[in-house]
Protein backbone atom coordinates (compact mmCIF):
# COMPACT_ATOMS: atom_id res chain seq x y z
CA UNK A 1 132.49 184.65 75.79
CA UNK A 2 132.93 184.05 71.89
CA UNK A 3 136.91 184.34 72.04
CA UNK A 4 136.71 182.07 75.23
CA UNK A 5 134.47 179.01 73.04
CA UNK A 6 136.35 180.10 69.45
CA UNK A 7 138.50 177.72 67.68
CA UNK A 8 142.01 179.63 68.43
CA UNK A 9 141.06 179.50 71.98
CA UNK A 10 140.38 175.79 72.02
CA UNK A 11 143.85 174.98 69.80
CA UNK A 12 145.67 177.25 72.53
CA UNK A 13 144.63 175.54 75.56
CA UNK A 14 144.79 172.31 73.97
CA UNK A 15 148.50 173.24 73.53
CA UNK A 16 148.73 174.48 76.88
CA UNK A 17 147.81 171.15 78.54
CA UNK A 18 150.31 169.44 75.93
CA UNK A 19 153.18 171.85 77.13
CA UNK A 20 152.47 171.21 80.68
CA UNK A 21 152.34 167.31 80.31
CA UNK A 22 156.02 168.03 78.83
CA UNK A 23 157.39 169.72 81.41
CA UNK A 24 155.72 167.46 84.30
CA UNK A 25 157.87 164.77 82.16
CA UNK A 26 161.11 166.39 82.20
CA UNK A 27 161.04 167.21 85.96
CA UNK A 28 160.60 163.42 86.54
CA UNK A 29 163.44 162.73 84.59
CA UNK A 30 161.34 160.96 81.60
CA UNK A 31 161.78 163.23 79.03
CA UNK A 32 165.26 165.32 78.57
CA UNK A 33 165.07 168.79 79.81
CA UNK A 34 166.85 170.40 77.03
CA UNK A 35 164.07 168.71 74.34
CA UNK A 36 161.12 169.75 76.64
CA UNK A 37 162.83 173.56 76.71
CA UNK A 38 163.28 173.09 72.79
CA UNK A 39 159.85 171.75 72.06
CA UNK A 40 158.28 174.75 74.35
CA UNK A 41 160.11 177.41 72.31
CA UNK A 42 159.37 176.13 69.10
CA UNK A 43 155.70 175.05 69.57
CA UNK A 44 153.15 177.44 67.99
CA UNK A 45 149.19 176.87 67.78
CA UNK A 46 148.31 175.83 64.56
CA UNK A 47 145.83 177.79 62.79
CA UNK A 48 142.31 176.05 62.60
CA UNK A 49 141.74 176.16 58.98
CA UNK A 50 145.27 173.80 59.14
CA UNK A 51 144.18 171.78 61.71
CA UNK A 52 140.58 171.45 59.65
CA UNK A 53 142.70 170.79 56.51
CA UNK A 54 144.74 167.82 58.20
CA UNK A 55 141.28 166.27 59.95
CA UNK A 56 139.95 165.44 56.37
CA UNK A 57 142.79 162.91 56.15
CA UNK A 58 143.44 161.96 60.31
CA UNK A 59 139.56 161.85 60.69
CA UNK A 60 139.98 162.44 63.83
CA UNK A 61 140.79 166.28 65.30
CA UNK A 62 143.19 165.71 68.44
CA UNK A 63 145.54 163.60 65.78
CA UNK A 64 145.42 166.11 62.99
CA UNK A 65 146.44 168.67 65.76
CA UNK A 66 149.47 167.01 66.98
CA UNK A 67 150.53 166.37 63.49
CA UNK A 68 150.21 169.90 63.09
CA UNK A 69 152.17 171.24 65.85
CA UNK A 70 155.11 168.19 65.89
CA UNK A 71 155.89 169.33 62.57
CA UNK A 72 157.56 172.06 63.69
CA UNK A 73 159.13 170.83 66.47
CA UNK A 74 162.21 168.72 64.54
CA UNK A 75 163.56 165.14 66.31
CA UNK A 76 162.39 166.64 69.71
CA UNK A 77 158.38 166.67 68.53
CA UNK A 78 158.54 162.93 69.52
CA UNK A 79 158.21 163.50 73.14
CA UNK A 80 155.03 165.85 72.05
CA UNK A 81 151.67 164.27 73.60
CA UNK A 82 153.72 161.23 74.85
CA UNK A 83 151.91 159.00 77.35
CA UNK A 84 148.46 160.38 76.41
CA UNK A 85 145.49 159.98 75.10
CA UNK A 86 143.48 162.11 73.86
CA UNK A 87 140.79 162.76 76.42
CA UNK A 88 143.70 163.34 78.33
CA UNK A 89 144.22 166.73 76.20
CA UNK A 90 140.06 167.07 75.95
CA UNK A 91 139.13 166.62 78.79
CA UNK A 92 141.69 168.86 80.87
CA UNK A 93 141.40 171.71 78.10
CA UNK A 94 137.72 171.57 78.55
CA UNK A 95 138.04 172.33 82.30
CA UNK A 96 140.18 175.00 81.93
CA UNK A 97 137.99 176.36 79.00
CA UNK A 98 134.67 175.81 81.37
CA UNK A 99 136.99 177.86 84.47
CA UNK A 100 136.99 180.73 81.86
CA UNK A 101 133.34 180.70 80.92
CA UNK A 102 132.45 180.38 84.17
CA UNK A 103 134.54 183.58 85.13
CA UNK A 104 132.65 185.19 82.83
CA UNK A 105 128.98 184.15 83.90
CA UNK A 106 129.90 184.55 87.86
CA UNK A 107 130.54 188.59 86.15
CA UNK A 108 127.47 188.71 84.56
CA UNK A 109 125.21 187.40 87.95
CA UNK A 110 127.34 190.43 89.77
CA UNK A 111 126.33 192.84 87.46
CA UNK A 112 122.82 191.81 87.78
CA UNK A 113 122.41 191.50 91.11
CA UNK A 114 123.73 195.27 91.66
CA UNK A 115 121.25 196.38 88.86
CA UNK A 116 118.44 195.04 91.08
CA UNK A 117 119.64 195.78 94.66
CA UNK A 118 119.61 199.47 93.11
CA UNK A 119 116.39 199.48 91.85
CA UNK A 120 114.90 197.93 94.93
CA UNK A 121 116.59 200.60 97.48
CA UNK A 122 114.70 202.90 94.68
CA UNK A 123 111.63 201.20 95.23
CA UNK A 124 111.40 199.99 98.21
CA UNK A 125 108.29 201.95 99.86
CA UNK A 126 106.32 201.92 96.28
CA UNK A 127 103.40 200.09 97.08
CA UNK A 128 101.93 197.75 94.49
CA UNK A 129 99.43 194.94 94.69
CA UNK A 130 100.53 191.27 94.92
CA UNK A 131 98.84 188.66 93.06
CA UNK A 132 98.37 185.10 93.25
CA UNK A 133 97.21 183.07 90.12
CA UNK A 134 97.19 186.62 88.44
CA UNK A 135 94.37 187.71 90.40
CA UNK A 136 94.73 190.90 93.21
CA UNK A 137 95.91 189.25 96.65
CA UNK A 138 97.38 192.00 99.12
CA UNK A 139 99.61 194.94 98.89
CA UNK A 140 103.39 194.36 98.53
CA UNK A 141 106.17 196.99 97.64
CA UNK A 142 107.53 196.72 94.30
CA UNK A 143 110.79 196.75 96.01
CA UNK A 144 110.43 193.30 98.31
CA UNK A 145 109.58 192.32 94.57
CA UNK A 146 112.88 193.03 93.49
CA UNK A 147 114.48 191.76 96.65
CA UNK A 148 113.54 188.54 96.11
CA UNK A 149 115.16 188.49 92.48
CA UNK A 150 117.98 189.13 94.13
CA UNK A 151 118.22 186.52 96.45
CA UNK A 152 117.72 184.36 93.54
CA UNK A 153 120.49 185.36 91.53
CA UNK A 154 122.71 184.64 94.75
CA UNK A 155 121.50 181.48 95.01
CA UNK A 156 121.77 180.93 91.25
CA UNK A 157 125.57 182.50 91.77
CA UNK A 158 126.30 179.90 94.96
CA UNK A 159 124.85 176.98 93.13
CA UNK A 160 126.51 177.82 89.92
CA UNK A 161 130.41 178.18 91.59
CA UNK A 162 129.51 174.89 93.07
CA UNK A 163 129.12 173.20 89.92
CA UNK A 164 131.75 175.25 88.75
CA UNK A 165 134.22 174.02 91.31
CA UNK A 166 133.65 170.40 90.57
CA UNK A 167 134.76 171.27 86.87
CA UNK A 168 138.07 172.30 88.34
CA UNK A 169 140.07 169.61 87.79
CA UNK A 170 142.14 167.43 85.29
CA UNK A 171 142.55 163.76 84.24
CA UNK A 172 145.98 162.76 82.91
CA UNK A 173 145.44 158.97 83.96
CA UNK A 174 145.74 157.47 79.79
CA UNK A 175 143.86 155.21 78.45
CA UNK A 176 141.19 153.67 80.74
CA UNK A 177 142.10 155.78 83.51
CA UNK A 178 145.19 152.98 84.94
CA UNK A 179 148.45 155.15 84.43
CA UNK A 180 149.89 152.45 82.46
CA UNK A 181 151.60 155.14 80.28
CA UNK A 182 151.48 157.96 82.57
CA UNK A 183 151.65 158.75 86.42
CA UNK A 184 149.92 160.09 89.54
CA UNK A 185 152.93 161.99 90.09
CA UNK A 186 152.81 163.34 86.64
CA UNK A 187 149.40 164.37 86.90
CA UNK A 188 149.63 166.18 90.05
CA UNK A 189 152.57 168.12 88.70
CA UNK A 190 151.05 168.88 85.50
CA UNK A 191 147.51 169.95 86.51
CA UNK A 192 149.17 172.22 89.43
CA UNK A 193 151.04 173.92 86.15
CA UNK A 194 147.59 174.20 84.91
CA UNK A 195 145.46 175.40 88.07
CA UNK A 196 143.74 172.39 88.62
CA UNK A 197 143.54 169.39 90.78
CA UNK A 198 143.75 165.99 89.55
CA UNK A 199 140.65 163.68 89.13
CA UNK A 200 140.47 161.55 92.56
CA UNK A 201 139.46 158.66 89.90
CA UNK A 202 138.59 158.60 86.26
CA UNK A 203 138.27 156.05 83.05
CA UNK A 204 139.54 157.27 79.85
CA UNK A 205 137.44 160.54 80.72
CA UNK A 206 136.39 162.61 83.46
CA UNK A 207 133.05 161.35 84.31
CA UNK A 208 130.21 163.51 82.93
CA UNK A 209 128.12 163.67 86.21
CA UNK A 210 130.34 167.00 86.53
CA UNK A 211 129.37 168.22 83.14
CA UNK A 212 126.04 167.50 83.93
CA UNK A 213 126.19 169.77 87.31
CA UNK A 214 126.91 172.39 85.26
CA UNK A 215 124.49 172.63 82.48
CA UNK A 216 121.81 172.20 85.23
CA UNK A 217 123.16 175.27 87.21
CA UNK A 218 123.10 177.32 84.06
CA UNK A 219 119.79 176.11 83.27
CA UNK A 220 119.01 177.38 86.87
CA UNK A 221 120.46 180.62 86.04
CA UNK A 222 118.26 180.48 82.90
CA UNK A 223 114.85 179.51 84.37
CA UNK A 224 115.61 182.76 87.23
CA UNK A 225 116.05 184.94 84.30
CA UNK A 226 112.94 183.46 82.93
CA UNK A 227 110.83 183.92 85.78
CA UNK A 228 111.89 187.65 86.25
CA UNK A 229 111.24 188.64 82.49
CA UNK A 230 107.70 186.79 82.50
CA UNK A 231 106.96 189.10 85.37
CA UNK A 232 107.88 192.10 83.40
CA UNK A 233 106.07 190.81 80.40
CA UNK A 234 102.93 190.35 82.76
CA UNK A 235 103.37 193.82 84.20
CA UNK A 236 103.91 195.39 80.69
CA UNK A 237 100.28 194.66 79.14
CA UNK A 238 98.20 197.23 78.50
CA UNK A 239 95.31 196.92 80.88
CA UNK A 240 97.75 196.52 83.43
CA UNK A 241 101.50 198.89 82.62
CA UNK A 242 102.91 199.29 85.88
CA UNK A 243 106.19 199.14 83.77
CA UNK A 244 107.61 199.15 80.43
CA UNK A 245 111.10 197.82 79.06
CA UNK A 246 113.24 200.60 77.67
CA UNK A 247 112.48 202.31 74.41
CA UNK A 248 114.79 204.09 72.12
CA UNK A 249 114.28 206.81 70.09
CA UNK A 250 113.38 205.89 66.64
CA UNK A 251 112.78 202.45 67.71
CA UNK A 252 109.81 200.68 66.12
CA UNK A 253 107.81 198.54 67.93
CA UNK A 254 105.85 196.89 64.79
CA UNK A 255 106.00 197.02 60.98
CA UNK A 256 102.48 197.66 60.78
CA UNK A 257 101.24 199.73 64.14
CA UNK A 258 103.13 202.72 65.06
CA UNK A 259 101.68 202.58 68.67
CA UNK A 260 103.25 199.02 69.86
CA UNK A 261 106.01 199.19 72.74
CA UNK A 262 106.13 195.49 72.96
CA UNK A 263 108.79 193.31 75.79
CA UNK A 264 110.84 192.25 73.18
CA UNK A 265 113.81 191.51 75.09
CA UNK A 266 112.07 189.78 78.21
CA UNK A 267 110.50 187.28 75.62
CA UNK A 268 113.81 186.84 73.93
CA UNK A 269 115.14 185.84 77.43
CA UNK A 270 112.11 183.57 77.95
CA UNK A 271 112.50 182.19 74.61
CA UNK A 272 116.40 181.52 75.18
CA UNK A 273 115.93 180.07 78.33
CA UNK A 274 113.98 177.12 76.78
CA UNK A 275 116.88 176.20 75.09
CA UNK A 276 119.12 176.39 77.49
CA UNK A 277 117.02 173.87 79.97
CA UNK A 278 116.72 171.92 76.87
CA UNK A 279 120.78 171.97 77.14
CA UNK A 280 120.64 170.88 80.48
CA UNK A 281 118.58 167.62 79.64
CA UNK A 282 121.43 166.59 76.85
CA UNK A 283 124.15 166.49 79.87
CA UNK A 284 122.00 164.32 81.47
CA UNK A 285 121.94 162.22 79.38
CA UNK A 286 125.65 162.34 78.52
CA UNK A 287 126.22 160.71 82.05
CA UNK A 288 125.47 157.32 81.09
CA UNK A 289 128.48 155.81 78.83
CA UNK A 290 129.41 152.50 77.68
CA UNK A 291 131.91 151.13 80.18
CA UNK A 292 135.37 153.26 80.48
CA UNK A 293 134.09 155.47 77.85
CA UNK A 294 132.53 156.04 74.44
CA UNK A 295 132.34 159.46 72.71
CA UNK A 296 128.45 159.62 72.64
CA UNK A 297 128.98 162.79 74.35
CA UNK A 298 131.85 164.47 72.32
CA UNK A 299 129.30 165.34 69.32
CA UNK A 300 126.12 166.28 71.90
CA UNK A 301 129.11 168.47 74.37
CA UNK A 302 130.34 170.44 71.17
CA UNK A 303 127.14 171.83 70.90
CA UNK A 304 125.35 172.23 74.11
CA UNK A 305 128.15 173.14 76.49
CA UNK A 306 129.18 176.27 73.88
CA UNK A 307 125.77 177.22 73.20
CA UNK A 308 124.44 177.21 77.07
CA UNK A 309 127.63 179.61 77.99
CA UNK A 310 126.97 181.93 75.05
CA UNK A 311 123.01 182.16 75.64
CA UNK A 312 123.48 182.93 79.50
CA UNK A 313 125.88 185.32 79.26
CA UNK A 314 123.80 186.88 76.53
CA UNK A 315 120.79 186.67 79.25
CA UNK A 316 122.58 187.94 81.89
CA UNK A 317 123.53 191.10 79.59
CA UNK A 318 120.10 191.51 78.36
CA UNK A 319 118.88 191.32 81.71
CA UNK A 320 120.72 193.98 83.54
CA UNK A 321 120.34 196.27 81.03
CA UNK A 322 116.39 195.78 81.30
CA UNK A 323 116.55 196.70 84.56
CA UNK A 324 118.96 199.58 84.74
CA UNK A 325 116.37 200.96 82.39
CA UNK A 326 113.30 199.62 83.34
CA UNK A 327 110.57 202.04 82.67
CA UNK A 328 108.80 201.49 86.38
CA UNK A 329 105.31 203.80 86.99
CA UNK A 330 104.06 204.32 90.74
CA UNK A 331 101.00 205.92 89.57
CA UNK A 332 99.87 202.65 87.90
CA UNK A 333 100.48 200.69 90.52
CA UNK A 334 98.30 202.28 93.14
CA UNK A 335 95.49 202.93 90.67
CA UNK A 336 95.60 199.30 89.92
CA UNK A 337 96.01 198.90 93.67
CA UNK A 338 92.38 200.47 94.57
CA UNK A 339 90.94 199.23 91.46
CA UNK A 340 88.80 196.25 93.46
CA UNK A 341 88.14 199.15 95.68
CA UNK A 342 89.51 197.79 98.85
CA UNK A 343 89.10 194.00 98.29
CA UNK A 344 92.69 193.51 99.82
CA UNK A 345 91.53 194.34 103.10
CA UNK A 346 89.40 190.82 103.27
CA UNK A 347 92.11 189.73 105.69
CA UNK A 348 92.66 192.02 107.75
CA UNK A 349 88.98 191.85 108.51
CA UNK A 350 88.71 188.35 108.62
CA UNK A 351 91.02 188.54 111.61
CA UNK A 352 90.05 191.54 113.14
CA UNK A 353 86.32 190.26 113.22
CA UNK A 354 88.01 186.25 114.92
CA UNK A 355 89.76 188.91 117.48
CA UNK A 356 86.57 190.20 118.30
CA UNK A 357 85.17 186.96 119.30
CA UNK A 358 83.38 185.79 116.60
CA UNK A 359 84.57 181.92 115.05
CA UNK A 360 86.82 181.65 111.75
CA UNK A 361 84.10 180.39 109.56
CA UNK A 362 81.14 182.37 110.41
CA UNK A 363 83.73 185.63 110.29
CA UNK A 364 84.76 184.10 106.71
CA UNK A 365 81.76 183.68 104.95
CA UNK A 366 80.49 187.28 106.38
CA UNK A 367 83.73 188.80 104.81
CA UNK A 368 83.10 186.48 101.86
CA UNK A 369 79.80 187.90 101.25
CA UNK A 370 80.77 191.49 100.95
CA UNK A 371 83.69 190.30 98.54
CA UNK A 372 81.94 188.44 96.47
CA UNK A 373 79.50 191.36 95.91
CA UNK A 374 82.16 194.02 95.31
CA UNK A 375 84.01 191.47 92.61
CA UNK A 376 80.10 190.50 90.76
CA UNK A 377 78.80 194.20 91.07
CA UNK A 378 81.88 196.19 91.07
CA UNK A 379 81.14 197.81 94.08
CA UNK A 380 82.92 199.05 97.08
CA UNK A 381 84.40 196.58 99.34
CA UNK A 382 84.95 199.31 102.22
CA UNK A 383 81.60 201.10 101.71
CA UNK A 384 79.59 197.34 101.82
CA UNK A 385 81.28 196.59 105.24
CA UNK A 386 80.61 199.46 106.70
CA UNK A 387 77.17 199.27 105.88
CA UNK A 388 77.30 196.16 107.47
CA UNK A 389 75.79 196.24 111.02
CA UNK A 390 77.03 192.99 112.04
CA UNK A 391 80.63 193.56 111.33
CA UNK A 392 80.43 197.81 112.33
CA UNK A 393 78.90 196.48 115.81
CA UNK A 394 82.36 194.28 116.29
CA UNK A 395 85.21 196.42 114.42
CA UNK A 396 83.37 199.33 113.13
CA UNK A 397 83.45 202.63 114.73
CA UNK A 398 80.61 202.46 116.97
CA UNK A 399 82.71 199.47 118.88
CA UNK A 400 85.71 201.76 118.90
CA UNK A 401 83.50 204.43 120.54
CA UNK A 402 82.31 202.01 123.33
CA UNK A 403 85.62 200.14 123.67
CA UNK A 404 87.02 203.93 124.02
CA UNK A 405 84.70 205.31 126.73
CA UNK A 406 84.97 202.00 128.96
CA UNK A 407 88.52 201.84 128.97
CA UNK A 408 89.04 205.37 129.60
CA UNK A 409 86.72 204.68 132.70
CA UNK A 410 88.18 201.29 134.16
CA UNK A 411 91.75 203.07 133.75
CA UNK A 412 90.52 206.27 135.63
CA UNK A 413 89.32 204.39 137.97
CA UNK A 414 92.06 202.71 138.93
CA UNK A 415 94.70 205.96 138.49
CA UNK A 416 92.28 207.97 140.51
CA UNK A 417 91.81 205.73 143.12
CA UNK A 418 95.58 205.98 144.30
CA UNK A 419 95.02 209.75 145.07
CA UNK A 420 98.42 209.95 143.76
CA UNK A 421 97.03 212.60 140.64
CA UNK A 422 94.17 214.62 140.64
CA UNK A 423 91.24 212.80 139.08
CA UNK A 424 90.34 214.99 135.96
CA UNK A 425 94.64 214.19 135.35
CA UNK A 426 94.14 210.63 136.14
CA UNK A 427 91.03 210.74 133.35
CA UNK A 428 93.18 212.89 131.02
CA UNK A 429 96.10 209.90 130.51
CA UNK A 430 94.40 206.72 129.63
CA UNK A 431 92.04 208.92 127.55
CA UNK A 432 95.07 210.05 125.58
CA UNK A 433 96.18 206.88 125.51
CA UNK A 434 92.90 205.49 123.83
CA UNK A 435 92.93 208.51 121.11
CA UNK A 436 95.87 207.08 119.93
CA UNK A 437 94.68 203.98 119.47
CA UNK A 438 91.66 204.93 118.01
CA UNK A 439 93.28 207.13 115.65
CA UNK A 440 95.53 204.13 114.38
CA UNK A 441 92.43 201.48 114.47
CA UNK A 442 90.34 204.05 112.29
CA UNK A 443 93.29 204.42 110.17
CA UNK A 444 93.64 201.45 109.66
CA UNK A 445 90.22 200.49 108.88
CA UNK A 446 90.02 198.13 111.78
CA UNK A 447 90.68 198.11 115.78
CA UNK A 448 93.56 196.82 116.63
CA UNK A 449 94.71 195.79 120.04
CA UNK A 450 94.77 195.69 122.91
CA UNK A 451 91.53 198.07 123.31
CA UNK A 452 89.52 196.59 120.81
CA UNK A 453 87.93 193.54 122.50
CA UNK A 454 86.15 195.50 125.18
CA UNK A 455 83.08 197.12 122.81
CA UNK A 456 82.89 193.75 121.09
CA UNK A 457 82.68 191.77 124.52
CA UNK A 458 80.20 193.79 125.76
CA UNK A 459 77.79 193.93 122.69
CA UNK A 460 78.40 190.00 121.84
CA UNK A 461 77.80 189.50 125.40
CA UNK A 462 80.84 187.74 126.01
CA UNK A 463 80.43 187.74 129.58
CA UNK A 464 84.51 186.04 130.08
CA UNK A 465 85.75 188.88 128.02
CA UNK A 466 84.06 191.75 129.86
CA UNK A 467 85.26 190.79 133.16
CA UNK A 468 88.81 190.47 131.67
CA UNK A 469 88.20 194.04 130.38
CA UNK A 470 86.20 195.98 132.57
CA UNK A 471 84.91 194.62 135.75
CA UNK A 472 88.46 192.65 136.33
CA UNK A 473 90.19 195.84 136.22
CA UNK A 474 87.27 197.81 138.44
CA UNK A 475 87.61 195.47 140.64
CA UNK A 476 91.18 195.02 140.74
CA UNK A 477 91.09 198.95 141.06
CA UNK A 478 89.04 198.59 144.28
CA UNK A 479 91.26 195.90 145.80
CA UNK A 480 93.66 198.28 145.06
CA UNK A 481 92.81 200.99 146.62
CA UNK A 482 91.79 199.49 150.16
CA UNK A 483 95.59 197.66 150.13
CA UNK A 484 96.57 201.07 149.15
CA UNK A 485 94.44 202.52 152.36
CA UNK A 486 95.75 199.37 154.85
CA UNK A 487 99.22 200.40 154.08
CA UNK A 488 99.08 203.92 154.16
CA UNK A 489 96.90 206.23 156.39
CA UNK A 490 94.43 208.75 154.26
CA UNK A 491 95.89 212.17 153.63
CA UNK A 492 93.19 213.40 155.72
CA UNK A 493 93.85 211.49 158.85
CA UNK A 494 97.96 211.37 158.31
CA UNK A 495 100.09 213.86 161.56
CA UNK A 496 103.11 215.49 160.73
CA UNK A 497 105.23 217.06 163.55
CA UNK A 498 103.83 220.54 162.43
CA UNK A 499 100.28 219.27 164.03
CA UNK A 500 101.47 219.76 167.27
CA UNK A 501 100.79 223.53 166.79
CA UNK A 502 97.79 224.32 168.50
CA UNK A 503 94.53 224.67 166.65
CA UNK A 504 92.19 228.06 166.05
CA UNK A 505 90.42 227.50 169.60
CA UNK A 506 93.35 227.01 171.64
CA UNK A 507 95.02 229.71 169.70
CA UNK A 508 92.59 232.25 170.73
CA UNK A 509 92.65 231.17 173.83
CA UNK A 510 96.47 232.03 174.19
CA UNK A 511 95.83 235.12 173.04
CA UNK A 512 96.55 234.58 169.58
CA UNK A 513 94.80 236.82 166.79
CA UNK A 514 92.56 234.27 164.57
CA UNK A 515 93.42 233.91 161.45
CA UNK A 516 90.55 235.75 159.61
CA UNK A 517 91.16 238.36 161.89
């Protein structure tokens, strides 16, 4: 990125455009094709210290630079920069300069991007807590964490070539932007030579709405990078050290304490990325010239555009390496995780205690209460719910038990009474089925559905809820089994051909030996 913003860079490209210009005019015809192949072999970029050396008398750097190259060039240098202007030069060189920046930047989001999309497949099930205004919320995995970075940076990346794109292009159009010295035609041809498309319109420069796009995307690019490092930062103190940034050996941390391991390079990106939103404000306000032009811009560009490049790719570096090497520690996350002692389960009971019946509010402020408790007294969230007879009686594991026993019933019930299985195997299924979901609801600290309701119906007295439960499906059971006995006779009363055979009595009486004989 240095070579791409240095001084021999800019001279080259400057020369590039000039060389291109003179070859657009020879293929017209304008210029003679012999002095445009004369003036091509002869040109050379001038060094900058002679360029610098000829601006103390030109005053003026685009001048001193022609002088400095025409001098060379013999009778033919007269067709050198003929027609232009010099924004004509400044402008298109600064595209093609901003093109190879960008190149460089769109490299840098890659390589960042892959550094976190590894380090999120590596830590994708490590559970951490989430917070929200800094304070414990509910668990996340450090590795959705990192996922969302990631998006980021693609977004960052898609807005970026966006900006980038509408950078790709050239204005040859003179002074004023009329062609009264040049041509459409010889601006096509010469920013095709260059790999860019002309300017649909422009004044005597591109217009720096463009420029402006830009230095906001980078300062978008900047403000991600800020965001992620601040999160390390935050994660780094020491009551909290889920991770650290990498640490050499013999690194020192602080001139005076030995023990410091401090995030220098996340606040170095924070710190840079002030400057380049600051950046991003100066091309704003770059977009309002005076008329066709003036070159309020030229001394404000010369610094930001440079600098902005330079810091993000810096940032971009910086930050890939951090995270390649991020020192990341499981064991700090979970012990920070079950430091409230359960608090992040408010939620889940909130809802579990609205499933059971009881309104939003009233099941708020009861989970409220318990939370409030744990956080003033530093007690255990889990162990005050459970104590809790008004929320055990709904989700607890007394309601399981009830919920458990009743639906095993109503669903025997209604197995047995199709005469289909045996009874004790009509019992055995459901009852299976509601171990496993009392095994999951006491896992997960709440019932879950779709057993769950019945215990709580029947001890809120939720009279519309225990006929859904238990006496809909009893009696749906019943209904069931006399259409099942309409439609088909009882075992006991069903004839198959073999009952034609005669029976014990008549058996006997044929002479035939019984059969406990």
């Amino acid at each position: 990125m240095t070579r791409v913003w240095s001084e021999e860079a800019k001279l080259e490209t400057w020369l590039a455009v000039e060389l291109a210009v003179l070859d657009a005019w020879a293929q017209l015809g304008t210029v003679p094709s012999s002095s445009a192949r004369l003036v091509r072999e002869r040109a050379r970029v001038p060094t900058p210290e002679h360029v610098a050396e000829l601006e103390r008398t030109t005053n003026h750097d685009l001048a001193a630079f022609v002088d400095a190259v025409a001098v060379d060039l013999g009778p033919e240098g007269r067709w050198f920069h003929y027609g232009l202007t010099s924004s004509d030069v400044l402008d298109t060189a600064l595209a093609l300069t901003l093109r190879a920046a960008g190149g460089l930047v769109s490299d840098g989001i890659g390589r960042a991007i892959r550094a976190v999309d590894a380090r999120a497949e590596e830590h994708r099930t490590t559970v951490t807590i989430g917070r929200t205004h800094g304070v414990h919320a509910e668990p996340t995995t450090f590795g959705l964490k990192l996922l969302g970075w990631s998006f980021q940076l693609d977004r960052d990346r898609a807005r970026f070539d966006a900006a980038l794109d509408g950078m790709r292009v050239g204005k040859l159009s003179g002074a004023v932007g009329t062609y009264a010295t040049t041509t459409p035609e010889l601006e096509r041809i010469a920013c095709a030579a260059l790999g860019l498309d002309p300017a649909p319109s422009s004044t005597q420069i591109l217009q720096r709405d463009r420029h402006a796009a830009l230095l906001s995307a980078l300062a978008g690019i900047a403000s991600s990078l800020d965001r992620f490092a601040t999160e390390v930062r935050h994660l780094a103190r020491t009551e909290v050290r889920e991770v650290e940034e990498p640490f050499a050996s013999g690194q020192k941390g602080s001139s005076a304490m030995p023990h410091k391991r401090n995030p220098i390079v996340s606040e170095r990106i924070c710190g840079l990325a002030r400057v380049v939103r600051g950046h991003a404000l100066v091309g704003f306000e770059n977009v309002a010239l005076w008329h066709e032009r003036d070159i309020s811009h030229s001394s404000a560009e010369r610094v930001v555009l440079p600098d902005a490049f330079l810091a993000v790719d810096y940032m971009l570096d910086r930050f890939a390496w951090l995270v390649e090497g991020l020192v990341i520690r499981p064991e700090r996350m979970r012990a920070n995780l079950e430091a409230t002692g359960g608090l992040f389960f408010s939620q889940r009971l909130l809802l579990a205690l609205v499933g059971s019946g009881l309104d939003r509010d009233t099941a708020y402020r009861l989970v409220q209460r318990h939370a409030m408790r744990a956080w003033d007294e530093g007690l255990d969230f889990r162990s005050l719910v459970r104590s809790d007879p008004e929320i055990s009686a709904r989700v607890g594991i007394g309601a399981l038990i009830i919920e458990t026993v009743s639906t095993a019933a109503f669903l025997a019930v209604i197995l047995a009474s199709t005469k289909r299985v045996p009874s004790l195997a009509a019992l055995a299924i459901p009852l299976t089925l509601v171990a496993i979901h009392f095994s999951i609801a006491t896992l997960s600290g709440a019932s879950v559905n779709p057993a769950r309701s019945l215990g709580s119906a029947i001890i809120g007295g939720d009279l519309s809820k225990i006929w859904i439960y238990l006496v809909g499906p009893i009696v749906g059971g019943i209904i069931g089994w006399g259409a099942w006995r309409l439609v088909w006779p009882a075992p006991a009363r069903r004839r198959s051909p073999r009952s034609t055979r005669p029976t014990c009595s008549r058996r006997r009486a044929c002479g035939a030996r019984s059969p406990r004989a």
